[in-house]
Protein backbone atom coordinates (compact mmCIF):
# COMPACT_ATOMS: atom_id res chain seq x y z
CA UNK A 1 94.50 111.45 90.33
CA UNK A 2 95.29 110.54 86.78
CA UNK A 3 97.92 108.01 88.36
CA UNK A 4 95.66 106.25 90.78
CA UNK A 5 93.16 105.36 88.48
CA UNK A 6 96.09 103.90 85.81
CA UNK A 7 97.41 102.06 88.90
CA UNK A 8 93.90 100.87 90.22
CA UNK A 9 92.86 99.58 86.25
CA UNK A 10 96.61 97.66 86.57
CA UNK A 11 95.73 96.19 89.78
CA UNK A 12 92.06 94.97 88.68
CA UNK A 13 93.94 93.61 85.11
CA UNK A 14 96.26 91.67 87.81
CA UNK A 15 93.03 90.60 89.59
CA UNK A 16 91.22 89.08 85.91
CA UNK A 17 94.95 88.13 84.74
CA UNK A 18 95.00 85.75 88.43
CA UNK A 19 91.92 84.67 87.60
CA UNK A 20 92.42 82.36 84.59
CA UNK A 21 91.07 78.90 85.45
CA UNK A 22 94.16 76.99 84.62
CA UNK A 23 92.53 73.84 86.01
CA UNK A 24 90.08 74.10 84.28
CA UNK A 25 91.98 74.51 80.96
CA UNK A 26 94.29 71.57 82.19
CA UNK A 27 91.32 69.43 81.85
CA UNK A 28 90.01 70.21 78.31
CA UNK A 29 88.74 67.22 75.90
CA UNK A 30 88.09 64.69 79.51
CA UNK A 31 84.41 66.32 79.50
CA UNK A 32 85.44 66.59 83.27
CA UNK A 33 84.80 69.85 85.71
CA UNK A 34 87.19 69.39 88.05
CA UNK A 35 85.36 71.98 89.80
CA UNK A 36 82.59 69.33 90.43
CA UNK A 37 84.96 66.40 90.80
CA UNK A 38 87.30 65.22 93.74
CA UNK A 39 88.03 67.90 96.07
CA UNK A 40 86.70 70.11 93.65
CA UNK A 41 89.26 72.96 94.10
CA UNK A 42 90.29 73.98 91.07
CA UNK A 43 94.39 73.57 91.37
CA UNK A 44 97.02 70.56 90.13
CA UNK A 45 96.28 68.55 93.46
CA UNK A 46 92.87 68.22 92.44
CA UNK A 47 93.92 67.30 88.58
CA UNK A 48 96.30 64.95 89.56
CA UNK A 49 93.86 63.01 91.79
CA UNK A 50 91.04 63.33 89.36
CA UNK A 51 93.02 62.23 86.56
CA UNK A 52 94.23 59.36 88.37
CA UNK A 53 90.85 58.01 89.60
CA UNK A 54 89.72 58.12 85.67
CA UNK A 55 92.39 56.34 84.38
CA UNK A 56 93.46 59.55 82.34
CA UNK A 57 96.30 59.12 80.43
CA UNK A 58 98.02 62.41 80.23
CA UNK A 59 97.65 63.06 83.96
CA UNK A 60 101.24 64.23 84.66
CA UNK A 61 100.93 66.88 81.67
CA UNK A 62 97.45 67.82 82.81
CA UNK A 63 98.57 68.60 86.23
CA UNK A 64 101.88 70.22 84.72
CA UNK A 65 99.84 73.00 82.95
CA UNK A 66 97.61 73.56 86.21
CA UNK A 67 100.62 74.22 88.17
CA UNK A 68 102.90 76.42 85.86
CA UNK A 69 99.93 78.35 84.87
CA UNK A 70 98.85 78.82 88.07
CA UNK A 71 102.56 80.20 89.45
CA UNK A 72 103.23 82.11 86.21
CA UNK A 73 99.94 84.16 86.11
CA UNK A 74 100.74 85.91 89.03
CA UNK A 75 104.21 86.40 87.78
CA UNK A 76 102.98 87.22 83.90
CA UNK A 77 100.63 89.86 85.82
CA UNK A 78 103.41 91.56 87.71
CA UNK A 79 105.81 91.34 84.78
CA UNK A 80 103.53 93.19 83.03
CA UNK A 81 102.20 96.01 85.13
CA UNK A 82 104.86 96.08 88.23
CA UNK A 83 107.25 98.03 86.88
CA UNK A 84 107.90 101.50 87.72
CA UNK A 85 105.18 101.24 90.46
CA UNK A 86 105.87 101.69 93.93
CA UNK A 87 106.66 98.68 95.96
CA UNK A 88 103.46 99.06 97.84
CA UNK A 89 101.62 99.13 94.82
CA UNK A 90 103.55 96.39 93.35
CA UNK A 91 102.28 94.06 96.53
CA UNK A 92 98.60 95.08 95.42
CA UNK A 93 98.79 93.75 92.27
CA UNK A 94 100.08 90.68 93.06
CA UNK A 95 97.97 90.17 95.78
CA UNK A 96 94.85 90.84 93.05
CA UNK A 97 96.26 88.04 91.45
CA UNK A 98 95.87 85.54 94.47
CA UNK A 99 92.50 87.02 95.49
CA UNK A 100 91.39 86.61 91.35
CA UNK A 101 92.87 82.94 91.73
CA UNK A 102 91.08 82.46 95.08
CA UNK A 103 87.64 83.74 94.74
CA UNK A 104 87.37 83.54 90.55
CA UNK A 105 84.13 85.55 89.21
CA UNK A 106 84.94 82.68 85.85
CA UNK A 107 84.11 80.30 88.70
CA UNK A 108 80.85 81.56 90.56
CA UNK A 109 83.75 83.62 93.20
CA UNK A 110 85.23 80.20 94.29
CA UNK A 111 88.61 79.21 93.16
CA UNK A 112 91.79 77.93 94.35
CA UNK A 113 93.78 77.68 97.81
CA UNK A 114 96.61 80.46 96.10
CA UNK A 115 99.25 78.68 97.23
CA UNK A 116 100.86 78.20 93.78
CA UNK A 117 99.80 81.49 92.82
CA UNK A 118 101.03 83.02 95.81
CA UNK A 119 104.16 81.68 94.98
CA UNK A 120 104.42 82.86 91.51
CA UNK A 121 104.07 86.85 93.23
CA UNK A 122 106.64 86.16 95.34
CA UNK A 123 108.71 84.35 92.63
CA UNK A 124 108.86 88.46 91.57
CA UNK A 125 108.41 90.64 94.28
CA UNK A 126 111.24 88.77 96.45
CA UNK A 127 114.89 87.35 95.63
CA UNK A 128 114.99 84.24 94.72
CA UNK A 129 117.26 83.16 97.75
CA UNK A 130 114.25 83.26 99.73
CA UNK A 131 112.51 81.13 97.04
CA UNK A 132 114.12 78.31 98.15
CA UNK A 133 112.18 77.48 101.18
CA UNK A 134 109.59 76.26 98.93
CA UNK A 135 112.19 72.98 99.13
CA UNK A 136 110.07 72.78 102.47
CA UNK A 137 106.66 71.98 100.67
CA UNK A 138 107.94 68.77 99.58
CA UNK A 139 110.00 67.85 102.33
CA UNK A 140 107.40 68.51 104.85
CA UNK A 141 104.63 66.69 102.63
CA UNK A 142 106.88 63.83 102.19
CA UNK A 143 107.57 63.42 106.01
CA UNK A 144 103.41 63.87 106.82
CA UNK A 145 102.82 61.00 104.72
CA UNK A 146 104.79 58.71 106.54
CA UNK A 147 103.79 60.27 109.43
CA UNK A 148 100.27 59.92 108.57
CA UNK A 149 98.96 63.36 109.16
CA UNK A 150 95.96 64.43 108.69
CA UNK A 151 95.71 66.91 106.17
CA UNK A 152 99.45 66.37 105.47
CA UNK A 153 99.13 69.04 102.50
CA UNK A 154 97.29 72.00 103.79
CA UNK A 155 99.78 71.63 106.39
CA UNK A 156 102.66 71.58 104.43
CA UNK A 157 101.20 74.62 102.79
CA UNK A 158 100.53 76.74 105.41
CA UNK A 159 104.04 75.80 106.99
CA UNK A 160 105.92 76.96 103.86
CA UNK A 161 103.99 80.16 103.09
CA UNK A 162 104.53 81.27 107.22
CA UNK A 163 108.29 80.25 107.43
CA UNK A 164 108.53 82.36 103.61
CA UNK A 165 106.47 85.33 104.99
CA UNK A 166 108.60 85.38 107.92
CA UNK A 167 111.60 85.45 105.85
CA UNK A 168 110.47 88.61 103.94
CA UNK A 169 109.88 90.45 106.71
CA UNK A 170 113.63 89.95 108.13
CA UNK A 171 114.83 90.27 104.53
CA UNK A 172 113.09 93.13 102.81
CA UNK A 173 111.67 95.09 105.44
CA UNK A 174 108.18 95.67 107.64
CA UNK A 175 106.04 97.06 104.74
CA UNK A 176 106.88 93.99 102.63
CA UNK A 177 106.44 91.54 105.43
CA UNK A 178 103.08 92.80 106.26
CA UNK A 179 102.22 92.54 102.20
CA UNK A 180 103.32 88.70 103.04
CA UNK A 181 101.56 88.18 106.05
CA UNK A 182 98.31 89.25 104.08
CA UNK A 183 98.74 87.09 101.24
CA UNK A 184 99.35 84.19 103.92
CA UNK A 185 96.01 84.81 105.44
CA UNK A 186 94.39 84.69 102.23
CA UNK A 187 96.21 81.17 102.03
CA UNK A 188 94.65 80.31 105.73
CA UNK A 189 91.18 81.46 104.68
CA UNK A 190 91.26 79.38 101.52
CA UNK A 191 92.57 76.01 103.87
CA UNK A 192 89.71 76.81 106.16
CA UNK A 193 87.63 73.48 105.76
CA UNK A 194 91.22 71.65 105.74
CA UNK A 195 92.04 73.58 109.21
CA UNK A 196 88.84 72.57 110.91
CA UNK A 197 89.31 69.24 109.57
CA UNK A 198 92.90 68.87 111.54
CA UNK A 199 91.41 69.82 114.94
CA UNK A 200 88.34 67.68 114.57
């Protein structure tokens, strides 16, 4: 019993440890809430395109921190309390992380989409191999554009984190595939608005 609460105290430090506003951080000194601004989802899209339309500066940077902090928190958050633990249990931490990142009690339960963050779990919890079909966030983004899709990101997204979930569950087995397959619909929930926007 002893064990199950130290492991359920790990998983809800994972949860808090996801949920550091990085985007928020990223924008410090602009007198900006970039949960108010733009798309107002707090990730390096959003900072990017905010900083852009303001004329700031030190966009690049700004958007720099929002996406390495937002990958390494997850990873930080694993690093720290993963090890020794159970694979299963390992998956539940990380996934805290995405859910703290996705519905953030710093930011009145809203948050991110957890793509970056979900990326930064699986940056530990799967070999690195497989973390090379992130190339296909890019390459898929950079193709939607010229194609002019709708949505071009969310899409590119949600491609990537399927095609990487489906990977782990050829690669490290059915109880890690499943642990994927959640975290993706946690990604699918998040691009919700973005989804019904691409059938409209």
């Amino acid at each position: 019993m002893k064990n199950v609460a130290v492991e359920l105290l790990e998983i809800l430090a994972c949860f808090f440890i996801g949920a550091i506003p990085f985007a928020k951080v990223a924008m410090w000194g602009t007198g900006i809430d970039i949960t108010k601004t733009g798309s107002k989802n707090p990730g390096f899209n959003n900072v990017l395109r905010v900083c852009r339309e303001f004329g700031i500066r030190s966009k690049n940077p700004r958007a720099a921190l929002a996406l390495v902090g937002d990958i390494s928190k997850a990873y930080v958050a694993l690093a720290l309390f993963a090890p020794g633990h159970a694979s299963s249990v390992q998956w539940m931490m990380g996934i805290a992380a995405v859910i703290g990142h996705c519905w953030n009690p710093f930011l009145g339960w809203n948050g991110g989409k957890g793509v970056a963050t979900t990326s930064g779990m699986l940056l530990y919890l799967v070999h690195w191999q497989l973390m090379l079909t992130l190339i296909l966030y890019p390459t898929l983004r950079m193709f939607g554009r010229r194609m002019g899709w709708k949505q071009e990101g969310a899409i590119s997204s949600m491609t990537t984190m399927f095609v990487l979930s489906t990977l782990v569950l050829i690669y490290k087995g059915t109880e890690s595939g499943l642990f994927a397959y959640a975290t993706l619909l946690i990604v699918v929930v998040r691009h919700r608005s973005n989804i019904r926007e691409i059938l409209s």
